[in-house]
N, C-alpha and C. Protein backbone atom coordinates (compact mmCIF):
# COMPACT_ATOMS: atom_id res chain seq x y z
N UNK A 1 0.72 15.26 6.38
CA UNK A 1 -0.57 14.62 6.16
C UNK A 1 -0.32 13.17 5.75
N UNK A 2 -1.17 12.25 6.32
CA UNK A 2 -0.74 10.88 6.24
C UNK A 2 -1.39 10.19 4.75
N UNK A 3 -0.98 8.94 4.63
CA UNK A 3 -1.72 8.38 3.65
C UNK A 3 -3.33 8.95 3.43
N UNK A 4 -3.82 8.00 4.78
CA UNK A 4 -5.07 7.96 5.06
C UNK A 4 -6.03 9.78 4.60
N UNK A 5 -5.36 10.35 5.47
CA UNK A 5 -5.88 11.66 5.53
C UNK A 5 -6.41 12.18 4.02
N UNK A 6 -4.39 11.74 3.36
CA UNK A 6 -5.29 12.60 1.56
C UNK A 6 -5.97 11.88 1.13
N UNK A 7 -6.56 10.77 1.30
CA UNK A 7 -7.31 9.64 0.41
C UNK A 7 -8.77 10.29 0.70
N UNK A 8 -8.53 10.29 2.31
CA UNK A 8 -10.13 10.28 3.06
C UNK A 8 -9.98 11.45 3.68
N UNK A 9 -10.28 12.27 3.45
CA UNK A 9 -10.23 14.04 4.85
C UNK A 9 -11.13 13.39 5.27
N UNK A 10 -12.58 13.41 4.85
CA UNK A 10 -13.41 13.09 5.79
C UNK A 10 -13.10 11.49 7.21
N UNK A 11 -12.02 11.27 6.94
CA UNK A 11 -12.14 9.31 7.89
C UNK A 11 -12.21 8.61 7.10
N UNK A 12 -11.18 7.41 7.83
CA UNK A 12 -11.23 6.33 6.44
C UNK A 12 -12.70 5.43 6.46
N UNK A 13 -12.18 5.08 5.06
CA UNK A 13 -13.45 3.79 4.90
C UNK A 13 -13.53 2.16 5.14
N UNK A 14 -14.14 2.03 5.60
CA UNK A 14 -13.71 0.63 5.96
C UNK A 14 -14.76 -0.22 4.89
N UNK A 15 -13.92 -1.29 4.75
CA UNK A 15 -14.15 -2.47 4.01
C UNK A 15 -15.17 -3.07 3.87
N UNK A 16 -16.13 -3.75 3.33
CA UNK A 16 -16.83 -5.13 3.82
C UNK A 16 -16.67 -6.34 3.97
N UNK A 17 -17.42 -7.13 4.16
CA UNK A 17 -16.72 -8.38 4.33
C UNK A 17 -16.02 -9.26 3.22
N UNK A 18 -17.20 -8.26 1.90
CA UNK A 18 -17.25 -9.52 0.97
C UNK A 18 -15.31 -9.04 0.19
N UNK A 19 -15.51 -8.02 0.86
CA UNK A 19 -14.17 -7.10 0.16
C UNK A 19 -12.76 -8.35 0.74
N UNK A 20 -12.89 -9.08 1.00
CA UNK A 20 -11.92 -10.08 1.35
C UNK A 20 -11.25 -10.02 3.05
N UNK A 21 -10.74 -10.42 3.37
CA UNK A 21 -10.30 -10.81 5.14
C UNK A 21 -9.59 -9.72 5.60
N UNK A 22 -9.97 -9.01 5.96
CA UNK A 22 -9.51 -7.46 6.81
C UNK A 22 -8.47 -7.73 7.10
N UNK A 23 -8.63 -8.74 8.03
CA UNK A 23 -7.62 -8.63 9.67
C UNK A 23 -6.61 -9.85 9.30
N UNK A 24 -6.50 -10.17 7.57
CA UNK A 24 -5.08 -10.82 7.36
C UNK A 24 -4.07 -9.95 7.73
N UNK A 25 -2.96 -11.02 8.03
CA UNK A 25 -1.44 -9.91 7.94
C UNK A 25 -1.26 -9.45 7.20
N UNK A 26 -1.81 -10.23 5.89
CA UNK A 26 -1.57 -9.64 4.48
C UNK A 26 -3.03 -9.58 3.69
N UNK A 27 -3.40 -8.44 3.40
CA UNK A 27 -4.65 -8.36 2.93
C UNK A 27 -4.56 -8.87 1.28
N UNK A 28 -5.25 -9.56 0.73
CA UNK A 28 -6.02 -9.85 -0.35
C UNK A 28 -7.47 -9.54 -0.69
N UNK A 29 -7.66 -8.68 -1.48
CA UNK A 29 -8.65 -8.33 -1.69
C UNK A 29 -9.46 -9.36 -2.93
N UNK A 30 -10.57 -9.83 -2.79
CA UNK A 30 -11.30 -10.45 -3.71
C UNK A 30 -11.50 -9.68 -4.94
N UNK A 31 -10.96 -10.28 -6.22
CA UNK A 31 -10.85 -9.57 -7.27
C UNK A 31 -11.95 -9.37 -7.91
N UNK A 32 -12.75 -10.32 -7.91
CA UNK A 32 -14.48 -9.42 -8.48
C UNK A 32 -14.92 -8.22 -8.01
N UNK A 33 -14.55 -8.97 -6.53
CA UNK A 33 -15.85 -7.12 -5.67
C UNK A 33 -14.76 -6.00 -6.17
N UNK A 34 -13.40 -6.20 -5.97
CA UNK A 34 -12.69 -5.10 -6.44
C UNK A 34 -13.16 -4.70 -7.48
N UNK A 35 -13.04 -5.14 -8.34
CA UNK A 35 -13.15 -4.72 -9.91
C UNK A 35 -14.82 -3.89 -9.86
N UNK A 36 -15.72 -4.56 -9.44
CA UNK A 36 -17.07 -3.74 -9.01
C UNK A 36 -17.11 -2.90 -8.26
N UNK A 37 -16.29 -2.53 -7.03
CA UNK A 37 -16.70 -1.88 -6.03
C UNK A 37 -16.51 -0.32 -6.70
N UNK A 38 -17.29 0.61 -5.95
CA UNK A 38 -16.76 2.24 -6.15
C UNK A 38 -15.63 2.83 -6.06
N UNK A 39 -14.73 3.76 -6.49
CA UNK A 39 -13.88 4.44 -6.27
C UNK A 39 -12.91 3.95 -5.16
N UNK A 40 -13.85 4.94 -3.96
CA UNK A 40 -13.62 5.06 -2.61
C UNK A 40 -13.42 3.96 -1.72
N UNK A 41 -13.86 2.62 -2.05
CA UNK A 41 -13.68 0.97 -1.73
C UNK A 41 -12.44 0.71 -2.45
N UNK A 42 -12.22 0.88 -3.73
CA UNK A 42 -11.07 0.77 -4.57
C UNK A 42 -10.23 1.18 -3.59
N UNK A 43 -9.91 2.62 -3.92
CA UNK A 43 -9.02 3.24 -2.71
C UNK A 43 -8.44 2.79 -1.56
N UNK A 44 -9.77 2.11 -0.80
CA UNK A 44 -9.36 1.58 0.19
C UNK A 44 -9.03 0.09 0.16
N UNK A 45 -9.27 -0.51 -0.35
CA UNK A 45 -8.10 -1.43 -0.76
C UNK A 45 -7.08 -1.89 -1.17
N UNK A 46 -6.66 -1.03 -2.44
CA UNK A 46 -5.32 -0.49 -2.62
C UNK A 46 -4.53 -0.53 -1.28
N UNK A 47 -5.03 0.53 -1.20
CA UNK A 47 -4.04 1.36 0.43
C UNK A 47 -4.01 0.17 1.16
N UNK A 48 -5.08 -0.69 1.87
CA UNK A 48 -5.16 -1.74 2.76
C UNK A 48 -4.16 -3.02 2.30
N UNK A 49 -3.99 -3.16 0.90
CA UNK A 49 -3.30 -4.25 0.47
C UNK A 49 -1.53 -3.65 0.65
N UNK A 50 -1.41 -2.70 0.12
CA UNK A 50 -0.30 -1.86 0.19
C UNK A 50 0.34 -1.79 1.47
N UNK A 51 -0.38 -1.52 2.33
CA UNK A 51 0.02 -1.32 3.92
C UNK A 51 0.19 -2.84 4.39
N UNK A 52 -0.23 -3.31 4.33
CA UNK A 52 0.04 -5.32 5.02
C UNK A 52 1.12 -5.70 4.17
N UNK A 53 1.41 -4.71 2.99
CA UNK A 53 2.84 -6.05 2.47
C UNK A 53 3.96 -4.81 2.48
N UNK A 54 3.65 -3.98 2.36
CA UNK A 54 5.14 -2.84 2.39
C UNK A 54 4.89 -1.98 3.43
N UNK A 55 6.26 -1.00 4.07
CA UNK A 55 5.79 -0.21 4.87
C UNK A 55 6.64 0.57 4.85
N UNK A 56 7.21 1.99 5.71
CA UNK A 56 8.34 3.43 5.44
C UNK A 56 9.41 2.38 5.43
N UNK A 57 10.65 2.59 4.73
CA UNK A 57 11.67 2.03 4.34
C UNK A 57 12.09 3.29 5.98
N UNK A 58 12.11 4.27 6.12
CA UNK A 58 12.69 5.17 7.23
C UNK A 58 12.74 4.01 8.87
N UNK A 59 11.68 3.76 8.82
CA UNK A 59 10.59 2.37 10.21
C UNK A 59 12.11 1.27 9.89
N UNK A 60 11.91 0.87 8.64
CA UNK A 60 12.54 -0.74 8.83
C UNK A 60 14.05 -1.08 7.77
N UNK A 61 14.39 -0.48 7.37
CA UNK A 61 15.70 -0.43 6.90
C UNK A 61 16.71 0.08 7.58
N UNK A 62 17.85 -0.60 7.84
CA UNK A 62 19.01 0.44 8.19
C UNK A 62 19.60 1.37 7.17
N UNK A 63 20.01 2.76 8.39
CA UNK A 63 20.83 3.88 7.14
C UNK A 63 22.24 3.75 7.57
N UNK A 64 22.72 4.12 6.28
CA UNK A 64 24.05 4.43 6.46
C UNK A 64 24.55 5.08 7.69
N UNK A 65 26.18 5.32 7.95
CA UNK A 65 26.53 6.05 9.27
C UNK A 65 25.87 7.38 9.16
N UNK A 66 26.10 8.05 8.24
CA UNK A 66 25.21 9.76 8.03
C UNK A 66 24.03 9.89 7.89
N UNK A 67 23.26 8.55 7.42
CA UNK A 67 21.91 8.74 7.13
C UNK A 67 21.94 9.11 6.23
N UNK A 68 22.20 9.17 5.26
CA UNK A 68 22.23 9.40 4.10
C UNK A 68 21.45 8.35 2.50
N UNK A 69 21.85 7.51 2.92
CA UNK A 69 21.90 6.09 2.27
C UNK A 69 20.77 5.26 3.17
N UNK A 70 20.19 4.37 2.39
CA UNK A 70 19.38 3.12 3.24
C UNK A 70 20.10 1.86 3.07
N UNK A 71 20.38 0.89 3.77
CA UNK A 71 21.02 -0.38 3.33
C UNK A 71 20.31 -1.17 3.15
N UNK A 72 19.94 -1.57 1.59
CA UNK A 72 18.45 -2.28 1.21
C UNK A 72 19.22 -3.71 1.34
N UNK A 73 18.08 -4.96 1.45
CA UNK A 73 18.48 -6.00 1.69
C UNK A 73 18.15 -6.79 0.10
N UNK A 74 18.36 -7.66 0.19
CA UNK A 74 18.25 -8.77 -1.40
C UNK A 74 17.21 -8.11 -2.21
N UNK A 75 15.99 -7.97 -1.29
CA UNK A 75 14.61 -7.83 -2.51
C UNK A 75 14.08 -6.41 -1.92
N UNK A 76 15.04 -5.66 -2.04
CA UNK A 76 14.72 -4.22 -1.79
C UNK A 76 15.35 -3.09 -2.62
N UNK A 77 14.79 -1.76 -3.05
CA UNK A 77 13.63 -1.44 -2.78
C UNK A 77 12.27 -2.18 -3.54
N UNK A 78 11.01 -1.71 -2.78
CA UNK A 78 10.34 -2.15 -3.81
C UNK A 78 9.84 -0.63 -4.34
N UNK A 79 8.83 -0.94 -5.44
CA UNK A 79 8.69 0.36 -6.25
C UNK A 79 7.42 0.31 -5.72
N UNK A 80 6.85 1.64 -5.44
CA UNK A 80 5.00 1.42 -4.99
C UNK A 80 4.41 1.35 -6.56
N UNK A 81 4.85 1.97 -7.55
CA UNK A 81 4.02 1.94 -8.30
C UNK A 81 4.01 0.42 -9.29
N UNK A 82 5.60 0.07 -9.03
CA UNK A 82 5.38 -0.91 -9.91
C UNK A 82 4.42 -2.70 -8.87
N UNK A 83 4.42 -2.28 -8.13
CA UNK A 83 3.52 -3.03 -6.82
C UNK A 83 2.58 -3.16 -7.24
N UNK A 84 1.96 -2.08 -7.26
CA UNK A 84 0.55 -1.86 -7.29
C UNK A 84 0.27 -2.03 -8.69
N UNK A 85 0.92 -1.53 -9.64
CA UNK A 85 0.57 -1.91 -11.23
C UNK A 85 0.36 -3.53 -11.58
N UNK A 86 0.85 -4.07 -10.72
CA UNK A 86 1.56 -5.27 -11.05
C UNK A 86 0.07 -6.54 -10.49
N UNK A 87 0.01 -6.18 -9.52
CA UNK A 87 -1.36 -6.63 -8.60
C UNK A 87 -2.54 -5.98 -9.19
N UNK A 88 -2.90 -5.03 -9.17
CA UNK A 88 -4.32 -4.15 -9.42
C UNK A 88 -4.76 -3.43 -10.65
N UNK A 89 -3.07 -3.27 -11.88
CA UNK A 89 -3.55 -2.51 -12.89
C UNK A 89 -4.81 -2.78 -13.85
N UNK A 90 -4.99 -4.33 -13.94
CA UNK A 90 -5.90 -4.55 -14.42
C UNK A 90 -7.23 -5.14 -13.87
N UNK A 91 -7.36 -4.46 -12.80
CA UNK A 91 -8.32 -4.77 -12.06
C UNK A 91 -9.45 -3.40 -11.53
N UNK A 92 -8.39 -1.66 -11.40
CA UNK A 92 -9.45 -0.77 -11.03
C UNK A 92 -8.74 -0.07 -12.24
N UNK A 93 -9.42 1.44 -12.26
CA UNK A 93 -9.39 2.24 -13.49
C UNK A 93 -7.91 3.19 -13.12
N UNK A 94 -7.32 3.20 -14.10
CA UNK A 94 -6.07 3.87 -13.56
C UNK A 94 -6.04 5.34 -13.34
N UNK A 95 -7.40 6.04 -13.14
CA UNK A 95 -7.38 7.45 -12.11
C UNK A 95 -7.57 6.85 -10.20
N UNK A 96 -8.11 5.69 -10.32
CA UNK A 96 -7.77 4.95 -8.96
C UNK A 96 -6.61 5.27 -8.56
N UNK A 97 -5.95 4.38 -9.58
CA UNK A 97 -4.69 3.73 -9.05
C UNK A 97 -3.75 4.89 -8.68
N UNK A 98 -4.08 5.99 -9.97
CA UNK A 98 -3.08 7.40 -9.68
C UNK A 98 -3.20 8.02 -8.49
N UNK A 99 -4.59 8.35 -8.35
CA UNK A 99 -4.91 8.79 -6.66
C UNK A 99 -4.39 8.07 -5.73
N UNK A 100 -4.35 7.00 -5.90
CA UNK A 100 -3.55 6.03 -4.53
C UNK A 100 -1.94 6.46 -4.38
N UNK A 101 -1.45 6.40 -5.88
CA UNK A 101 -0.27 6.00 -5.94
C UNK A 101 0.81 7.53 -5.46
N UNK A 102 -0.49 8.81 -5.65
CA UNK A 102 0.16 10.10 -5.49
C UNK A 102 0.30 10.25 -4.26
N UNK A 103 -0.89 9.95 -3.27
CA UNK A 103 -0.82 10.15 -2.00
C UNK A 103 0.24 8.89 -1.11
N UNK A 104 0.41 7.97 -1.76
CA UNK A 104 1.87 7.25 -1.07
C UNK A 104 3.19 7.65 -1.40
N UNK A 105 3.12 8.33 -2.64
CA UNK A 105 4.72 8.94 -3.29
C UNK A 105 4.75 9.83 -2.16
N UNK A 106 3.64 11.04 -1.69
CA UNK A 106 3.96 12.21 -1.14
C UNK A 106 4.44 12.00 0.28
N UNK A 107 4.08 10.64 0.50
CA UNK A 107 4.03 10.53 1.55
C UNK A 107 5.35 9.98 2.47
N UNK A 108 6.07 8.82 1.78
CA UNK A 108 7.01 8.38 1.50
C UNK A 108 8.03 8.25 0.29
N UNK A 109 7.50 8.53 -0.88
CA UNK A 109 7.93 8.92 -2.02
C UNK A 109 7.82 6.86 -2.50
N UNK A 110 8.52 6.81 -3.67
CA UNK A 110 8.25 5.78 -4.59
C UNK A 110 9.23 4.35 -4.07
N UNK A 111 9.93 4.60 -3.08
CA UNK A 111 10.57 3.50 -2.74
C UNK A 111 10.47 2.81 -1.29
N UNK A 112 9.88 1.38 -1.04
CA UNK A 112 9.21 1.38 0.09
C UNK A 112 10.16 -0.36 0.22
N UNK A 113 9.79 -0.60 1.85
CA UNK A 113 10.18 -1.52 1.84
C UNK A 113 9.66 -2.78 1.97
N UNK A 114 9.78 -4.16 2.06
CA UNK A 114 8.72 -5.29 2.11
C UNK A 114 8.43 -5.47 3.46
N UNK A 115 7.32 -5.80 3.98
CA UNK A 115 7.12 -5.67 5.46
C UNK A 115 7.29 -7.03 5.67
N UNK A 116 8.24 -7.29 6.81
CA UNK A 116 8.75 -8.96 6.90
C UNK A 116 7.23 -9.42 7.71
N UNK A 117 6.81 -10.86 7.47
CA UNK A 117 5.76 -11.73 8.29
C UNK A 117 5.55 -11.29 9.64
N UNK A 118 7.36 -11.50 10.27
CA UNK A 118 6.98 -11.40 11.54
C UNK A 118 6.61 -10.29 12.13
N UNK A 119 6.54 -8.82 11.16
CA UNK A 119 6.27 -7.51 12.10
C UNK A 119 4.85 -7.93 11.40
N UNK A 120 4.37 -7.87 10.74
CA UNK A 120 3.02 -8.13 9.93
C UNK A 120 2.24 -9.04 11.30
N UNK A 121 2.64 -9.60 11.88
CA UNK A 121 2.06 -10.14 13.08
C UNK A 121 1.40 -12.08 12.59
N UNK A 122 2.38 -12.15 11.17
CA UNK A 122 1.53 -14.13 10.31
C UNK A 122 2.97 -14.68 10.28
């Protein structure tokens, strides 16, 4: 089950405008509406900001000869939680942040990698 799925069974949610520039490479979310918006907007921004700057370390790291090992580069790994604490803790309520942060551990677990510009498509 993917990110998306445990956040949203029902389909994800999409954004508004005022929620900051979608279709950056790198999403920034406007920190007022964040801090106001519901839950489920929370959620989805999290996740939306999360996904434009990190992505599966499995996708974009090399492994060792056995696979065993990942060969992280200078500024790797990053931590999802300390990411997201770091950007958003004081911005949504931290049963947000936990819900976000459980369904990306499960998903990939807590160590992710930085998504370079040029796959980001900026």
């Amino acid at each position: 089950m993917s990110v998306t799925d445990r956040l949203w069974p029902n389909g994800p949610v999409d954004l508004p405008p005022e929620a900051g520039n979608v279709t950056a490479s790198r999403f920034e979310p406007d920190e007022q509406w964040i801090q106001q918006a519901h839950a489920e907007l929370q959620k989805a921004a999290l996740w939306r900001w999360f996904a434009t700057h990190l992505e599966d370390p499995r996708d974009a790291v090399p492994h060792s000869e056995n696979d065993d090992d990942y060969l992280w580069g200078d500024d790797e790994p990053v931590l999802a939680d300390q990411a997201l604490n770091e950007r958003f803790g004081s911005l949504v309520p931290k049963a947000v942040m936990r819900e976000v942060l459980t369904a990306i551990r499960d998903e990939v677990g807590n160590e992710w990698a930085l998504k370079r510009l040029d796959k980001a498509g900026g």
